[in-house]
Protein backbone atom coordinates (compact mmCIF):
# COMPACT_ATOMS: atom_id res chain seq x y z
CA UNK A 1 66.19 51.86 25.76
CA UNK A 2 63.53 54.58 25.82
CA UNK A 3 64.51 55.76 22.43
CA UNK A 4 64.35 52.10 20.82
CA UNK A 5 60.62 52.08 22.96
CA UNK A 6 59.32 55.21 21.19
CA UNK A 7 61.09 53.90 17.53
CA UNK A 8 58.91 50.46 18.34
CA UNK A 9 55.71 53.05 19.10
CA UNK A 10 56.20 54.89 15.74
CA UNK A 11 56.26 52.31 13.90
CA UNK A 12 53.98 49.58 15.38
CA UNK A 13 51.25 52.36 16.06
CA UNK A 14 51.55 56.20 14.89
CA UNK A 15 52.31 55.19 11.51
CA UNK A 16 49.55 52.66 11.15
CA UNK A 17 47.54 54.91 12.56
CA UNK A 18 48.20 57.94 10.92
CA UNK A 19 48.04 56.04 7.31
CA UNK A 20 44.47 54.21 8.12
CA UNK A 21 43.56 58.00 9.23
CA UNK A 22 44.49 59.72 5.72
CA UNK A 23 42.54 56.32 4.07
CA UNK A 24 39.64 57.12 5.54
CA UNK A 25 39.37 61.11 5.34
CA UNK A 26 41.14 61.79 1.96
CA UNK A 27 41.73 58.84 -0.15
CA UNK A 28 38.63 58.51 -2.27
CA UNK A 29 38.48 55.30 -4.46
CA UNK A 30 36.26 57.20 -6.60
CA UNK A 31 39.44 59.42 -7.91
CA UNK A 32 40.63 56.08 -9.49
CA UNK A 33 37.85 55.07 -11.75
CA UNK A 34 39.22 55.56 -14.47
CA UNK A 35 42.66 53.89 -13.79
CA UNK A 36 40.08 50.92 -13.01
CA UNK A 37 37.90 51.01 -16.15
CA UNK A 38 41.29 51.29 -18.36
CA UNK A 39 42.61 47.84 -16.35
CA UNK A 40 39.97 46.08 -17.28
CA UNK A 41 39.86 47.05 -20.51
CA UNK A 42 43.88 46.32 -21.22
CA UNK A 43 42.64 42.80 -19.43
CA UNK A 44 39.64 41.82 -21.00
CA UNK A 45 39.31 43.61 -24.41
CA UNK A 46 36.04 44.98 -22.85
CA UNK A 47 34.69 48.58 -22.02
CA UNK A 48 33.63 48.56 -18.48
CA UNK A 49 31.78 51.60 -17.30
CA UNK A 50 31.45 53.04 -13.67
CA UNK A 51 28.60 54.69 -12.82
CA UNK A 52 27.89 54.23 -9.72
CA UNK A 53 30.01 55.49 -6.34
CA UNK A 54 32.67 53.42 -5.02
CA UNK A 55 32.82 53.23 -1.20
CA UNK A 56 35.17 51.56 1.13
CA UNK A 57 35.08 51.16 4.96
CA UNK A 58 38.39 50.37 6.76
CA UNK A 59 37.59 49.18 10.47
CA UNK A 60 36.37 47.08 11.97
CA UNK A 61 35.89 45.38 8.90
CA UNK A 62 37.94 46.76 4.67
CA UNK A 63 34.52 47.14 3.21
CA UNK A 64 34.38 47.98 -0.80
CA UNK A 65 30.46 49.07 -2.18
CA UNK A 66 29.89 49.86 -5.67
CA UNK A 67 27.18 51.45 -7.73
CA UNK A 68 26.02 50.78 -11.38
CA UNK A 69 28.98 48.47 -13.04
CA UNK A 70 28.25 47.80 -17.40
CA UNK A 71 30.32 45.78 -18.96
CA UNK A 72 30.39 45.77 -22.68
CA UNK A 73 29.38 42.79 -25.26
CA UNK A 74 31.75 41.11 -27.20
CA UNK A 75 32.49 41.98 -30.39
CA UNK A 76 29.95 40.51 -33.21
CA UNK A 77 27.36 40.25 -30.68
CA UNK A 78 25.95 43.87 -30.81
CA UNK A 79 25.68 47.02 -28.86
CA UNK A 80 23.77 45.20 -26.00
CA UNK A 81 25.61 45.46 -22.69
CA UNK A 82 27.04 41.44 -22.11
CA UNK A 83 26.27 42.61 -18.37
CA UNK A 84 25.55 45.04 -15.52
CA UNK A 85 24.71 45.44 -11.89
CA UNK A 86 23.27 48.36 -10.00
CA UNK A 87 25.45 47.88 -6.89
CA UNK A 88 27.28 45.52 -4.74
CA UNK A 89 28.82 45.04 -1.34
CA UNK A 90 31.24 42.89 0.40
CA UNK A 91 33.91 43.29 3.60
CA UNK A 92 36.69 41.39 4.98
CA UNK A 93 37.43 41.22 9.19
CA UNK A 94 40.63 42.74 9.57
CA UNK A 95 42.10 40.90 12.31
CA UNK A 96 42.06 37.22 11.04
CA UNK A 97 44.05 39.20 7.87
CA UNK A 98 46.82 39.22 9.83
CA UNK A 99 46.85 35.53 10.42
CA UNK A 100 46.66 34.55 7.28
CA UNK A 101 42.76 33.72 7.22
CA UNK A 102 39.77 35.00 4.74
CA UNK A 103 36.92 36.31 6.73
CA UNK A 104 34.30 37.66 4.35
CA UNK A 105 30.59 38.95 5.19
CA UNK A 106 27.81 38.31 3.11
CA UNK A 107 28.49 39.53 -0.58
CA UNK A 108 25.43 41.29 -2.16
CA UNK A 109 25.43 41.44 -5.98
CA UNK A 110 21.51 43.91 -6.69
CA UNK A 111 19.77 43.71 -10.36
CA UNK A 112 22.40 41.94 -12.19
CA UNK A 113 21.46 41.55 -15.58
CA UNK A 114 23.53 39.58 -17.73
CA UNK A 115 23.00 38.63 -22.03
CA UNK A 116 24.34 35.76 -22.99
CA UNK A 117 24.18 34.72 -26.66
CA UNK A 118 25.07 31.65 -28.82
CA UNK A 119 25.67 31.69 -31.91
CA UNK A 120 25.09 29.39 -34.86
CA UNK A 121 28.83 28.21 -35.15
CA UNK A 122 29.09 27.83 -31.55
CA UNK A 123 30.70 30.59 -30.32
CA UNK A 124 29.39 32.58 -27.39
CA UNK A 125 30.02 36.01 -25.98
CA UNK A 126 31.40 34.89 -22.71
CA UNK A 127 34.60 32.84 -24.45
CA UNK A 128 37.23 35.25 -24.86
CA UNK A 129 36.20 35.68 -20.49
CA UNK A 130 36.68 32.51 -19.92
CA UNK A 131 40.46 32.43 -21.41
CA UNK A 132 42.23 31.50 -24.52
CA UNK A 133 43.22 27.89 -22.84
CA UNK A 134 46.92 28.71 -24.10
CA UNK A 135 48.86 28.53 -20.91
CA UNK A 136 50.22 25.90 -18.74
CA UNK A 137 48.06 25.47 -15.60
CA UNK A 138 50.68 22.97 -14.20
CA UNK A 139 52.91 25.97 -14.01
CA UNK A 140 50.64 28.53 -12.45
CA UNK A 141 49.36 25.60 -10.05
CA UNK A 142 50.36 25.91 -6.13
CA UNK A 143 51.48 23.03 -4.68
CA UNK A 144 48.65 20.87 -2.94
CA UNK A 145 50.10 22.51 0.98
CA UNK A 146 50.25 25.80 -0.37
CA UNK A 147 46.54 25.52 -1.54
CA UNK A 148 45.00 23.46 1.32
CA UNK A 149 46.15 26.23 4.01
CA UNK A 150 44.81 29.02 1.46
CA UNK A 151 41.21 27.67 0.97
CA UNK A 152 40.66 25.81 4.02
CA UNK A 153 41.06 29.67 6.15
CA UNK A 154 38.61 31.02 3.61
CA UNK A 155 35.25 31.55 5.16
CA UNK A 156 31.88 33.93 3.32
CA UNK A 157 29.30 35.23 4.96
CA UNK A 158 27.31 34.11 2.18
CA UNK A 159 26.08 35.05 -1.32
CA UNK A 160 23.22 36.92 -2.10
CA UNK A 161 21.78 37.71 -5.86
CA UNK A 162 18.43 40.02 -5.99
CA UNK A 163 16.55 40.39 -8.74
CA UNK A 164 18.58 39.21 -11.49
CA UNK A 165 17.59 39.32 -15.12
CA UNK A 166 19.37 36.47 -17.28
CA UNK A 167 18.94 36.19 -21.10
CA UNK A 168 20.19 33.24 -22.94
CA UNK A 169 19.43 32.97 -26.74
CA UNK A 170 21.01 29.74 -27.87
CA UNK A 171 20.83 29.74 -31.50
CA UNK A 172 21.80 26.18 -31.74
CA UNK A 173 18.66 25.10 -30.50
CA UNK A 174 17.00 28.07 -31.04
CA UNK A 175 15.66 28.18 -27.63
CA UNK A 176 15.55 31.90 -25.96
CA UNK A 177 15.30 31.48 -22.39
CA UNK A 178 14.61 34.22 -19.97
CA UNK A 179 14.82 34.16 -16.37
CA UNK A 180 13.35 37.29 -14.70
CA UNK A 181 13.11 38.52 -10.57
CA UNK A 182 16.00 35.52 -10.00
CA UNK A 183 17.02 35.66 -6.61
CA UNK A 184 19.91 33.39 -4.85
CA UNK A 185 20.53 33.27 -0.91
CA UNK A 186 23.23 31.05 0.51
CA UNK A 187 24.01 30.71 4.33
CA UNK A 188 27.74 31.10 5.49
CA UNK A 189 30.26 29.41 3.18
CA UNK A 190 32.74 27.22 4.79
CA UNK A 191 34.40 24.11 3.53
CA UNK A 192 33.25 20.92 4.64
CA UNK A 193 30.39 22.24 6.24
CA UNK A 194 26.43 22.35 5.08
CA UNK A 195 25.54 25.20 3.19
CA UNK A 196 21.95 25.95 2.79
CA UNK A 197 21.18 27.42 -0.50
CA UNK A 198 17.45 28.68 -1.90
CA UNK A 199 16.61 30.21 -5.56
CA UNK A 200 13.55 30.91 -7.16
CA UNK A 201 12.90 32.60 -10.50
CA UNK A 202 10.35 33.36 -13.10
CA UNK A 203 11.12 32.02 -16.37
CA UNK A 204 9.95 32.21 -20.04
CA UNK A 205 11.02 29.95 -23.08
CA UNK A 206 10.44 31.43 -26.32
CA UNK A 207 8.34 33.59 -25.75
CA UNK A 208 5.10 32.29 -24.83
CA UNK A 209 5.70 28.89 -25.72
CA UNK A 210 6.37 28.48 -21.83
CA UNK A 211 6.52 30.55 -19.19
CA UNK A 212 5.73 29.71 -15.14
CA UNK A 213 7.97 29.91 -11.33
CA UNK A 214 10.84 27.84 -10.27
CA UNK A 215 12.20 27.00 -6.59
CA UNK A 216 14.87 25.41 -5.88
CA UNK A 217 16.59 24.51 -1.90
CA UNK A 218 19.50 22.29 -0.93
CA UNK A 219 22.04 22.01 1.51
CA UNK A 220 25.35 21.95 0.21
CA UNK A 221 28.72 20.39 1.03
CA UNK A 222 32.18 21.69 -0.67
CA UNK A 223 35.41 19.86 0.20
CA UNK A 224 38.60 22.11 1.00
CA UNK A 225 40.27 20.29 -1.92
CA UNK A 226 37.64 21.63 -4.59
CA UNK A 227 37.31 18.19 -5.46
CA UNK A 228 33.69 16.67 -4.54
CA UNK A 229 30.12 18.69 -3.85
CA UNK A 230 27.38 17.19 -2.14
CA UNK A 231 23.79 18.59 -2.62
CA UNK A 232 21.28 16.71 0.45
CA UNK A 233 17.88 17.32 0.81
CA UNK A 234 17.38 18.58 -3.08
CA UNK A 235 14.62 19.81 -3.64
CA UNK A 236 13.02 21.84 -7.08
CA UNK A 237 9.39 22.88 -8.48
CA UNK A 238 8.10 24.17 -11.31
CA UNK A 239 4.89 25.39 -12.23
CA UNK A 240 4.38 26.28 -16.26
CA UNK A 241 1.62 27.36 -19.15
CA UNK A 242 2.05 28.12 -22.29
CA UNK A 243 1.26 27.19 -25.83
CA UNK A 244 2.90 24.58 -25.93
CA UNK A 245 0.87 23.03 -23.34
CA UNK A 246 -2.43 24.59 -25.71
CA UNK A 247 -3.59 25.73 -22.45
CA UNK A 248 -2.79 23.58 -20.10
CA UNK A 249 -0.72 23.57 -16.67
CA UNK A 250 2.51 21.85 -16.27
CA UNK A 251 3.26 20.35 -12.60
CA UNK A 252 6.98 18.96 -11.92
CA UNK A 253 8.97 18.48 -8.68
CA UNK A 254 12.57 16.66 -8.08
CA UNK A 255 14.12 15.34 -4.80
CA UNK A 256 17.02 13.72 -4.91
CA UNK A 257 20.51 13.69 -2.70
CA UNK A 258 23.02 14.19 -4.71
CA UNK A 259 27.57 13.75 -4.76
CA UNK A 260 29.40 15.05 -7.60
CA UNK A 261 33.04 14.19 -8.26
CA UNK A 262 34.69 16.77 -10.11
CA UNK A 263 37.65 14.58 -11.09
CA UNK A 264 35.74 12.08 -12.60
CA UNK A 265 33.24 14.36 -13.77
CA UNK A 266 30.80 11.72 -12.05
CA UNK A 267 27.41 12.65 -10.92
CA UNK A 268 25.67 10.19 -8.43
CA UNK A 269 21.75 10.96 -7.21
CA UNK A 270 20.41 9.01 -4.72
CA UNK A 271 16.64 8.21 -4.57
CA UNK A 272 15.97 10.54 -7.11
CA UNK A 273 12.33 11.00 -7.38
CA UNK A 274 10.59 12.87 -10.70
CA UNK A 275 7.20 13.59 -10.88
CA UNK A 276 5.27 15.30 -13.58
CA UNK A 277 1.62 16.09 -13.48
CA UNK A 278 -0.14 17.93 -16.76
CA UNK A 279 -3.51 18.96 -17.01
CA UNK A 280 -6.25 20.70 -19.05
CA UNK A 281 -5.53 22.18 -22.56
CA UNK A 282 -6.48 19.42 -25.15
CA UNK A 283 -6.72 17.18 -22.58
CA UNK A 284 -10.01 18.67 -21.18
CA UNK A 285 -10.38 17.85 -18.01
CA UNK A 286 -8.19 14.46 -17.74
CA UNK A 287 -5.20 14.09 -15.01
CA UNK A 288 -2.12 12.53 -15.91
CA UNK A 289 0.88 12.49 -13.36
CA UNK A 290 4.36 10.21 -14.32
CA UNK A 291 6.75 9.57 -10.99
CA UNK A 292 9.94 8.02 -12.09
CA UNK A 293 12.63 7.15 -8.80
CA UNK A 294 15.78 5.25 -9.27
CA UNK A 295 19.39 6.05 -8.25
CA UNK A 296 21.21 7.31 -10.96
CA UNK A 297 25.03 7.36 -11.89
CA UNK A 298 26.45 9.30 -14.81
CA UNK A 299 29.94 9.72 -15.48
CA UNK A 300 30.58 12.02 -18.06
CA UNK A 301 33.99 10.76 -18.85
CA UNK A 302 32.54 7.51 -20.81
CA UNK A 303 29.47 8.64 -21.35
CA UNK A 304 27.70 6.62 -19.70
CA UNK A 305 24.71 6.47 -17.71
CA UNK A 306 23.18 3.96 -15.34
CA UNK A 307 19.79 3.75 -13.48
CA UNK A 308 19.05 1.08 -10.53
CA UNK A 309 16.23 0.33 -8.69
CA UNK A 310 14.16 2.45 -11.28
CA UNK A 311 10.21 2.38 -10.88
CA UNK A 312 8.15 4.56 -13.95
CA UNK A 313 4.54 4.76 -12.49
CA UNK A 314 1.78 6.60 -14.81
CA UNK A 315 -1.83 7.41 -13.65
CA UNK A 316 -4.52 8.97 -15.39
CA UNK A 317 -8.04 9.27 -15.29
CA UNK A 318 -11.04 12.17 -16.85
CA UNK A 319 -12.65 12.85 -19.61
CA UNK A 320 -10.40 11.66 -22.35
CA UNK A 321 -10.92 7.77 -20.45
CA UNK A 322 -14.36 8.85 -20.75
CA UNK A 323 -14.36 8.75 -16.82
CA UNK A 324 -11.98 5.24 -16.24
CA UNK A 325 -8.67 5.12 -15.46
CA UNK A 326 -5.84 4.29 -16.45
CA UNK A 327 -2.32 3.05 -14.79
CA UNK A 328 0.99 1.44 -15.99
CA UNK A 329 4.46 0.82 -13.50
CA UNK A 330 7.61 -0.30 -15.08
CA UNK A 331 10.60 -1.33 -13.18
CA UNK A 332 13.75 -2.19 -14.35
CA UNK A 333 17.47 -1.41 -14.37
CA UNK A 334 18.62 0.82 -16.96
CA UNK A 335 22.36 1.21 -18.54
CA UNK A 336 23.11 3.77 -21.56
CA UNK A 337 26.29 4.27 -23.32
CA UNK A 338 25.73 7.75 -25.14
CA UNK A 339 28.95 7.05 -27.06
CA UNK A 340 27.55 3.97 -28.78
CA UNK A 341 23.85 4.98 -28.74
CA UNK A 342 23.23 1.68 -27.03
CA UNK A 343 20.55 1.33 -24.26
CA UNK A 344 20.10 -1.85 -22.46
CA UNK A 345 17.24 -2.52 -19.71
CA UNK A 346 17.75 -5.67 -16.96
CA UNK A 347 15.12 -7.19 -15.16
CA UNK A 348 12.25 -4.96 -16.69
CA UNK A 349 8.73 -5.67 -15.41
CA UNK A 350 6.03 -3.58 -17.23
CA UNK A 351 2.17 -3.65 -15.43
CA UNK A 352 -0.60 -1.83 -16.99
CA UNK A 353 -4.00 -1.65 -15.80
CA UNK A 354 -7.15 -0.35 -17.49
CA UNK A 355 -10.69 0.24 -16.91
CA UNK A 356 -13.99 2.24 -17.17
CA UNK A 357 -16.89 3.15 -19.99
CA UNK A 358 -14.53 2.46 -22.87
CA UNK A 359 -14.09 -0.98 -22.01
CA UNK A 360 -18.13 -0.75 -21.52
CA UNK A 361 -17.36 -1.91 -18.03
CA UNK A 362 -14.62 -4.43 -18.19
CA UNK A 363 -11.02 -4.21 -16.99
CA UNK A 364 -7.61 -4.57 -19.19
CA UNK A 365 -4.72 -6.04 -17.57
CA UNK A 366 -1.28 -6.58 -19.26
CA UNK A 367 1.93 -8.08 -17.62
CA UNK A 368 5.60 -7.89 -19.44
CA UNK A 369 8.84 -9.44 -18.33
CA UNK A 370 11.91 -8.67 -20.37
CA UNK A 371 15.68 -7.92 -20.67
CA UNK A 372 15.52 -5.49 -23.93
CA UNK A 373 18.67 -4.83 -25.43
């Protein structure tokens, strides 16, 4: 009995033991670098180069670090890096490993920088990444038990992205978009549960055509089936200049809640509320600001897009109304079928209101009731 005791010892906790102890003082992930850049290369197609330590922590918590990762571009689209980072971080609880669950602190991704280029045709330098589309995903699929117990005991501490630097030149549109100092801070991940998410960003669009701050907040919902998201409490900003305002400022925030169903794909916002204010530039010293609110449903499966309950209200006044001012509200309920290129608008009531020195005093009111097709 003793003997079988002791066998039970060795195995349960000298062994254990003794490996975690060799981990931590002599294995160095660093030794494997290269095995790692070479897998990733026979994967990918890329060149991925370490520069950077590689650390790892082994209790309480398997804990992996990295230094500077580059990852090369594709080939056509230059000798431009497609991406890089200057380090990361991440650790999984050890313990709930050996029930089956996915405990995972906060991951930290620092001064990712990523290129991402369109070309003329169409192609882009992230599609051989994203797979050649070739294989069965039926066959690869886990059944819907196997899946459910394997996401729902995933849990993240949370996602955080400092100062990223994202390039996208679309040469389609010809639009080069910049976004500079991004950052990205989520609160713990869990299914089914809110998820408070903030971003914020500079940004430029070609060039100096328009450049200015974004901020973005929402709480997020994710259901353990991967099969709906719900953003509440949405809530973005954006403050621009640039020539293309000829010296003006641009104004915009959106609030909205929002459910998408990824099976569908449909997108539904509720009270979705848009408002623009521009000023200055060639507009001297007038004031315009445009709030549009409806709840909005677009399902991108038929292409089609419908707004209820939707109010357009525009207000302006300054010097080009020679001091007056100027209003207009339209309400009506809008339905759009992109496939046909049809637009139809229900129940549309159109107001506008003007006043001031160039009437020489007098007020201009107009009323419109319609269904436009």
């Amino acid at each position: 009995m003793k003997r079988l005791i002791y066998i039970l010892l060795i195995l349960i906790i000298i062994i254990p033991a003794g490996l975690a102890v060799w981990l931590l003082y002599f294995f160095d992930p660093n030794d494997y670098r290269g095995q790692i850049e070479s897998g990733f290369n026979k994967a990918t197609g890329r060149t991925m180069q370490i520069s950077g330590d590689l650390g790892m922590t082994l209790f309480p918590r398997i804990g992996i670090s990295t230094g500077g990762i580059t990852v090369s571009n594709a080939e056509g689209f230059g000798d431009a890096p497609f991406a890089s980072i200057k380090g990361s971080s991440v650790s999984l609880a050890l313990l709930p490993l050996l029930s089956g669950d996915i405990e995972m602190d906060k991951l930290v991704l620092d001064g990712v920088q990523a290129n991402l280029v369109t070309l003329p045709g169409g192609k882009t330098n992230w599609d051989d990444l994203a797979g050649s589309g070739t294989t069965d995903p039926a066959a690869d699929k886990p059944s819907d038990s196997d899946s459910g117990k394997a996401i729902g005991a995933l849990a993240i501490g949370g996602i955080e992205l400092k100062n990223a630097d994202i390039t996208w030149d679309d040469r389609v549109a010809a639009t080069l978009i910049h976004l500079t100092e991004m950052n990205l801070n989520t609160g713990e991940i869990r299914f089914d549960q809110g998820i408070p998410i903030k971003f914020d960003t500079h940004f430029t669009m070609n060039g100096n055509e328009l450049s200015g701050d974004m901020k973005a907040s929402a709480r997020a919902t994710i259901d353990k089936d991967l099969k709906k998201v719900r953003l509440d409490k949405l809530q973005n900003t954006v403050e621009a200049t640039g020539n293309l305002l000829q010296g003006g400022r641009l104004s915009q925030e959106v609030s909205a809640n929002a459910e998408i169903n990824l099976d569908g794909p449909v997108i539904d916002m509720q009270g979705a509320k848009l408002t623009i204010g521009t000023s200055g530039g060639t507009l001297g010293d007038t004031r315009a600001t445009t709030t549009f609110t409806s709840d909005i449903n677009v399902n991108l499966a038929t292409q089609k897009i419908s707004l209820s309950g939707t109010d357009l209200v525009l207000d302006a006044d300054g010097e080009m109304l020679e001091g007056g001012k100027a209003s207009a509200k339209m309400t009506s309920n809008v339905n759009m079928d992109l496939a046909d290129l049809k637009v139809t608008l229900n129940n549309t009531d159109l107001v506008a209101n003007l006043d001031g020195p160039l009437l020489e005093g007098g007020t201009l009111a107009a009323t419109v009731k319609s269904d436009i097709l």
